[in-house]
PDB file of N, CA and C in Angstrom:
ATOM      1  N   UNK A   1     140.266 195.458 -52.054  1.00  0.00           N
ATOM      2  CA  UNK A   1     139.603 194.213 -52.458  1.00  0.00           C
ATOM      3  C   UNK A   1     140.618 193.262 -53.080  1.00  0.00           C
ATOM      4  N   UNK A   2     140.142 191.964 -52.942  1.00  0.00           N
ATOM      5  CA  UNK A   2     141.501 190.969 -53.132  1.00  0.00           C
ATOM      6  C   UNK A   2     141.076 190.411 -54.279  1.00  0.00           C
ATOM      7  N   UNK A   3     142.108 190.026 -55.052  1.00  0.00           N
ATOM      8  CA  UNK A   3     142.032 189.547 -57.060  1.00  0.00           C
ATOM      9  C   UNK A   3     141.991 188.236 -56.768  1.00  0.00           C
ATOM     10  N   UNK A   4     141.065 187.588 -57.044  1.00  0.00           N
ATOM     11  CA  UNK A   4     140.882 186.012 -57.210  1.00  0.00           C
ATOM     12  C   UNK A   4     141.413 185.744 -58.632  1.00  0.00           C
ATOM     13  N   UNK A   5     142.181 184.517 -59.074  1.00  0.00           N
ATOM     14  CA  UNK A   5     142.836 183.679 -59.921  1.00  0.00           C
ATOM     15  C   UNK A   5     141.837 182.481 -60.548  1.00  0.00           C
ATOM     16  N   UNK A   6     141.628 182.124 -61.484  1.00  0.00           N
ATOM     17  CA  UNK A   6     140.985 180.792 -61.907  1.00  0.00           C
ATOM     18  C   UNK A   6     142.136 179.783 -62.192  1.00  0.00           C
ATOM     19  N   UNK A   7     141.916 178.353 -61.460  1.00  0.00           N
ATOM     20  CA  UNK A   7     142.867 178.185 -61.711  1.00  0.00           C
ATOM     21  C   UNK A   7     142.692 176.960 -62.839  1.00  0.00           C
ATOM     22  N   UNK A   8     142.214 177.084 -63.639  1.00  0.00           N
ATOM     23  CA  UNK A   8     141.729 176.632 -64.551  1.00  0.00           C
ATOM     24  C   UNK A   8     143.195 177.229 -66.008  1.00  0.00           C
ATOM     25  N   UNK A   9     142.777 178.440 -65.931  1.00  0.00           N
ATOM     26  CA  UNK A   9     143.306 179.245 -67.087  1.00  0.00           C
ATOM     27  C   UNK A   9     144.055 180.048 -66.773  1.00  0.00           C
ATOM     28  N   UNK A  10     144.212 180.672 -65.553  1.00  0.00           N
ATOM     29  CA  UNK A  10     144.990 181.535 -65.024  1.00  0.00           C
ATOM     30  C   UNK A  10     143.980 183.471 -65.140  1.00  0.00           C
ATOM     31  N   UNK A  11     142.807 183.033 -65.378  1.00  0.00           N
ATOM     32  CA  UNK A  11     142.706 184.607 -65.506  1.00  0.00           C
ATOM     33  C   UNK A  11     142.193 185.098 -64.264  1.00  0.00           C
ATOM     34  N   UNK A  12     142.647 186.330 -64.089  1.00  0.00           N
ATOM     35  CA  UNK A  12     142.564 187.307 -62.995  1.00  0.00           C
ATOM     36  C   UNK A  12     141.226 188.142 -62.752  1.00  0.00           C
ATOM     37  N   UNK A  13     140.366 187.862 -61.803  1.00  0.00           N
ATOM     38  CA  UNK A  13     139.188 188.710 -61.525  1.00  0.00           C
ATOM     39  C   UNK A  13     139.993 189.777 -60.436  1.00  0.00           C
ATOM     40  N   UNK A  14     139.879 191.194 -61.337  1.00  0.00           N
ATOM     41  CA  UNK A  14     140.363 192.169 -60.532  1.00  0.00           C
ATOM     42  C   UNK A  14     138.833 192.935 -60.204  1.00  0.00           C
ATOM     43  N   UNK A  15     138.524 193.040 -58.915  1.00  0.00           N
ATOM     44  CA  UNK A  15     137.459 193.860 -58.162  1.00  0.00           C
ATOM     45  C   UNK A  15     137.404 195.121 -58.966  1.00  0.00           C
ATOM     46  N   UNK A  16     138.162 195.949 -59.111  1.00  0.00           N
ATOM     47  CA  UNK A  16     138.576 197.339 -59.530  1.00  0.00           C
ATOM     48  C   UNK A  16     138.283 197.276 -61.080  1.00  0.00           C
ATOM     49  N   UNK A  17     137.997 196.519 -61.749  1.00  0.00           N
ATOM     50  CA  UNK A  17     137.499 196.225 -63.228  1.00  0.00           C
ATOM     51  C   UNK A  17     136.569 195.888 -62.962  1.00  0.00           C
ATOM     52  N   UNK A  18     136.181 194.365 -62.149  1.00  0.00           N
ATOM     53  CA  UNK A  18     134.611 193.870 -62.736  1.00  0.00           C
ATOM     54  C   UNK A  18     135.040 193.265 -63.721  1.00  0.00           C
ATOM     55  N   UNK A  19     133.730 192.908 -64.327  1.00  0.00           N
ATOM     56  CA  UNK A  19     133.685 191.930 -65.710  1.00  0.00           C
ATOM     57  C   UNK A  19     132.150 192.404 -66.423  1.00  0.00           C
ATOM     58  N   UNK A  20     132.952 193.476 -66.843  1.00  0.00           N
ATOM     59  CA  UNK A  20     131.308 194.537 -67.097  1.00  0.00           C
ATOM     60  C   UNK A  20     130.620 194.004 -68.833  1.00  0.00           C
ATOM     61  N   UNK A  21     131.568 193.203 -69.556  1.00  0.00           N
ATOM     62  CA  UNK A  21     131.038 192.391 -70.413  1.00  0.00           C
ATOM     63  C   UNK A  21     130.172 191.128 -70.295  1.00  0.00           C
ATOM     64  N   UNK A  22     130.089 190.873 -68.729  1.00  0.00           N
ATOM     65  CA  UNK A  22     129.493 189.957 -68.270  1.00  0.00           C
ATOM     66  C   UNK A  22     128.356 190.551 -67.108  1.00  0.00           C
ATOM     67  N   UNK A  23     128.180 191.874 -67.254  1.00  0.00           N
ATOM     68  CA  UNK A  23     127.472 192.227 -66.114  1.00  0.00           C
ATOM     69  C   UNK A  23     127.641 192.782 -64.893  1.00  0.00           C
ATOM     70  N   UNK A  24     129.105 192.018 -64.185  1.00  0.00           N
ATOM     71  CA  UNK A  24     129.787 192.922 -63.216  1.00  0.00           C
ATOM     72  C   UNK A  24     130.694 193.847 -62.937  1.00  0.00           C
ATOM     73  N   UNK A  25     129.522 194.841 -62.598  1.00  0.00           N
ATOM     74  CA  UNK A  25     130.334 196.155 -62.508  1.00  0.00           C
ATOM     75  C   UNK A  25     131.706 196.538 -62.050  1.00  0.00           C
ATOM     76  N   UNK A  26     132.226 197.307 -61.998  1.00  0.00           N
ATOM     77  CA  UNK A  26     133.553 197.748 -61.088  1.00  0.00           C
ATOM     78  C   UNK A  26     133.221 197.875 -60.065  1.00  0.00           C
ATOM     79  N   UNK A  27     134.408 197.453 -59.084  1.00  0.00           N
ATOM     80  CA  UNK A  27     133.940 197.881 -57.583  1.00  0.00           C
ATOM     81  C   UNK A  27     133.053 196.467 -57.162  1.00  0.00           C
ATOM     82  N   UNK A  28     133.174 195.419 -57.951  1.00  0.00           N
ATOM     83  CA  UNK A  28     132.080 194.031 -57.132  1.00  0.00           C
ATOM     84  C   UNK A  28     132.806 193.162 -56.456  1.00  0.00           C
ATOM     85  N   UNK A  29     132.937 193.010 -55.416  1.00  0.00           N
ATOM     86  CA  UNK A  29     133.860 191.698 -54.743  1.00  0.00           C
ATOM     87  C   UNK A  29     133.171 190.431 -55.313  1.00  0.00           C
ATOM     88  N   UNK A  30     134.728 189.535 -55.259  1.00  0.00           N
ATOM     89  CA  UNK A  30     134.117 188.281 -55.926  1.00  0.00           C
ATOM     90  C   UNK A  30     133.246 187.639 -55.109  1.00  0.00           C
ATOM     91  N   UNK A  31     132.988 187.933 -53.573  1.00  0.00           N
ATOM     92  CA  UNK A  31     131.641 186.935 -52.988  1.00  0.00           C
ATOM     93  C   UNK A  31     130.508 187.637 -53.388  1.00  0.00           C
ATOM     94  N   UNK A  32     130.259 189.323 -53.811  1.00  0.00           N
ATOM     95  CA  UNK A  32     129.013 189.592 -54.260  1.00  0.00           C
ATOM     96  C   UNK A  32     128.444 188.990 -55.622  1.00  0.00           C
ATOM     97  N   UNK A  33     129.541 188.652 -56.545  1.00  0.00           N
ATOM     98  CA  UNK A  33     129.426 188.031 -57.997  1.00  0.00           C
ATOM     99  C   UNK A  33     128.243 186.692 -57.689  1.00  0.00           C
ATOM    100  N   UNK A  34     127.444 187.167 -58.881  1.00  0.00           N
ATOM    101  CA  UNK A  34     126.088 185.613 -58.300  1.00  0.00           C
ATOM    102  C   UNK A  34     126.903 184.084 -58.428  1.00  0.00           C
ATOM    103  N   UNK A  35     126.718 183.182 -58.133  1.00  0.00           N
ATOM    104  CA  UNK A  35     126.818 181.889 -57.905  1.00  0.00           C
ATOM    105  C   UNK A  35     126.780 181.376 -59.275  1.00  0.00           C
ATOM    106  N   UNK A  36     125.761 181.600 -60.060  1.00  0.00           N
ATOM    107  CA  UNK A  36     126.012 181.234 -61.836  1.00  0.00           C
ATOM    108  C   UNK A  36     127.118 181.961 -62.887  1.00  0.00           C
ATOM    109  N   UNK A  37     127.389 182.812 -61.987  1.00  0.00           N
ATOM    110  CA  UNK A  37     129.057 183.441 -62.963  1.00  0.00           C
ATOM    111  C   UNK A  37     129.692 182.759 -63.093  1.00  0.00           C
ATOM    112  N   UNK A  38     130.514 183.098 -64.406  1.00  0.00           N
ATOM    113  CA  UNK A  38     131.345 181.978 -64.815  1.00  0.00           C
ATOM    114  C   UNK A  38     132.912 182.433 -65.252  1.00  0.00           C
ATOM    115  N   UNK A  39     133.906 181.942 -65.356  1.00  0.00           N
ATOM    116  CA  UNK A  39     135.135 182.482 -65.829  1.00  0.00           C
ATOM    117  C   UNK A  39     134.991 183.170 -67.251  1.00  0.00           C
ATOM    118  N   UNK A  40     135.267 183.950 -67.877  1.00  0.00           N
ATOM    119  CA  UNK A  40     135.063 184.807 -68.907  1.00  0.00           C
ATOM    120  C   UNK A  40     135.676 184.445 -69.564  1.00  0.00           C
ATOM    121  N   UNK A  41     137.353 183.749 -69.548  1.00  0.00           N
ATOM    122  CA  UNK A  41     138.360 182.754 -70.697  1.00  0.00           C
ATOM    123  C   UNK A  41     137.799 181.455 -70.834  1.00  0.00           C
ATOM    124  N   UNK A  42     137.399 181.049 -69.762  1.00  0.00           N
ATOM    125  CA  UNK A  42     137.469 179.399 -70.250  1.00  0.00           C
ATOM    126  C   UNK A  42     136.129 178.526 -69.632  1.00  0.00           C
ATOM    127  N   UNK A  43     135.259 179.377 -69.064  1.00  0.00           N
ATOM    128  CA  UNK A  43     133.545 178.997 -68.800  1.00  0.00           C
ATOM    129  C   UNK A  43     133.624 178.013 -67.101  1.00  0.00           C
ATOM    130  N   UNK A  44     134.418 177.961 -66.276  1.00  0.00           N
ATOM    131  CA  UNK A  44     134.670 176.878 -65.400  1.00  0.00           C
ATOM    132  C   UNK A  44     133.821 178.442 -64.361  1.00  0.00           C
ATOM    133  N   UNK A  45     133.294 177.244 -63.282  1.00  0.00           N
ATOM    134  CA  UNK A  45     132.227 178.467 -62.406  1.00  0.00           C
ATOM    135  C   UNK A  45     133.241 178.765 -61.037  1.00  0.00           C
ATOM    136  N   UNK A  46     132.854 179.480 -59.904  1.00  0.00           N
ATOM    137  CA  UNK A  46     133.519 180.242 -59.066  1.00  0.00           C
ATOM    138  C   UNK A  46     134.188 179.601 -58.085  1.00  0.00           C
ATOM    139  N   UNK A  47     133.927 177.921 -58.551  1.00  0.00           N
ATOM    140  CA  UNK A  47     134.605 176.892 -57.321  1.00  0.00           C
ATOM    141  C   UNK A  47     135.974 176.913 -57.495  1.00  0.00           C
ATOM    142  N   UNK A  48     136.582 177.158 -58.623  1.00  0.00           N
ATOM    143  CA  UNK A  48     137.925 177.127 -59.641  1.00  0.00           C
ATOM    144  C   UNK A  48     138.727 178.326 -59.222  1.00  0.00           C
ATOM    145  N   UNK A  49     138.042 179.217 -58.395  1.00  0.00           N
ATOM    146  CA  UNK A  49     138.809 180.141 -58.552  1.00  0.00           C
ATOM    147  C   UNK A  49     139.253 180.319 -56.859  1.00  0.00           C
ATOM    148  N   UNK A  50     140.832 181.068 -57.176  1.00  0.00           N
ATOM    149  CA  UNK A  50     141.295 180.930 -55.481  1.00  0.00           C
ATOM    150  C   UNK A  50     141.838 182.398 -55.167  1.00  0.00           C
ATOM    151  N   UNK A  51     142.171 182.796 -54.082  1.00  0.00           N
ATOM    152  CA  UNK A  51     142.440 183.997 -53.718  1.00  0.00           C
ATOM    153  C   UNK A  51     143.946 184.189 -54.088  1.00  0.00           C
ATOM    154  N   UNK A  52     144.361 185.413 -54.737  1.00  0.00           N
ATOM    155  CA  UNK A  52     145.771 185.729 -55.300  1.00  0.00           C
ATOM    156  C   UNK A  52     146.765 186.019 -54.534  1.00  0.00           C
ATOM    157  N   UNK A  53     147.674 185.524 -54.025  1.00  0.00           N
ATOM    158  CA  UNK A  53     148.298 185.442 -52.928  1.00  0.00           C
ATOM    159  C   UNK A  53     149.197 186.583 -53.017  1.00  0.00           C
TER     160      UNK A  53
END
């Protein structure tokens, strides 16, 4: 699974973590993440964020 970047703040959504303080589990690709998720550093939503090259 591929780590999307915000490029807002720079933080890293790693698949293999999740964001389980926010609900998503380990193991969630960022297109399963709902549409109202939001960056966890700096609140900007999933348009901000780009694939980690």
């Amino acid at each position: 699974m591929e780590k999307w970047v915000c490029t807002v703040c720079g933080y890293v959504y790693d698949p293999q973590v999740g964001d389980p303080d926010n609900g998503i589990k380990p193991g969630t690709a960022f297109e399963d993440i709902p549409d109202d998720w939001v960056c966890p550093e700096c609140g900007v939503g999933k348009e901000f964020f780009e694939k980690d090259e």
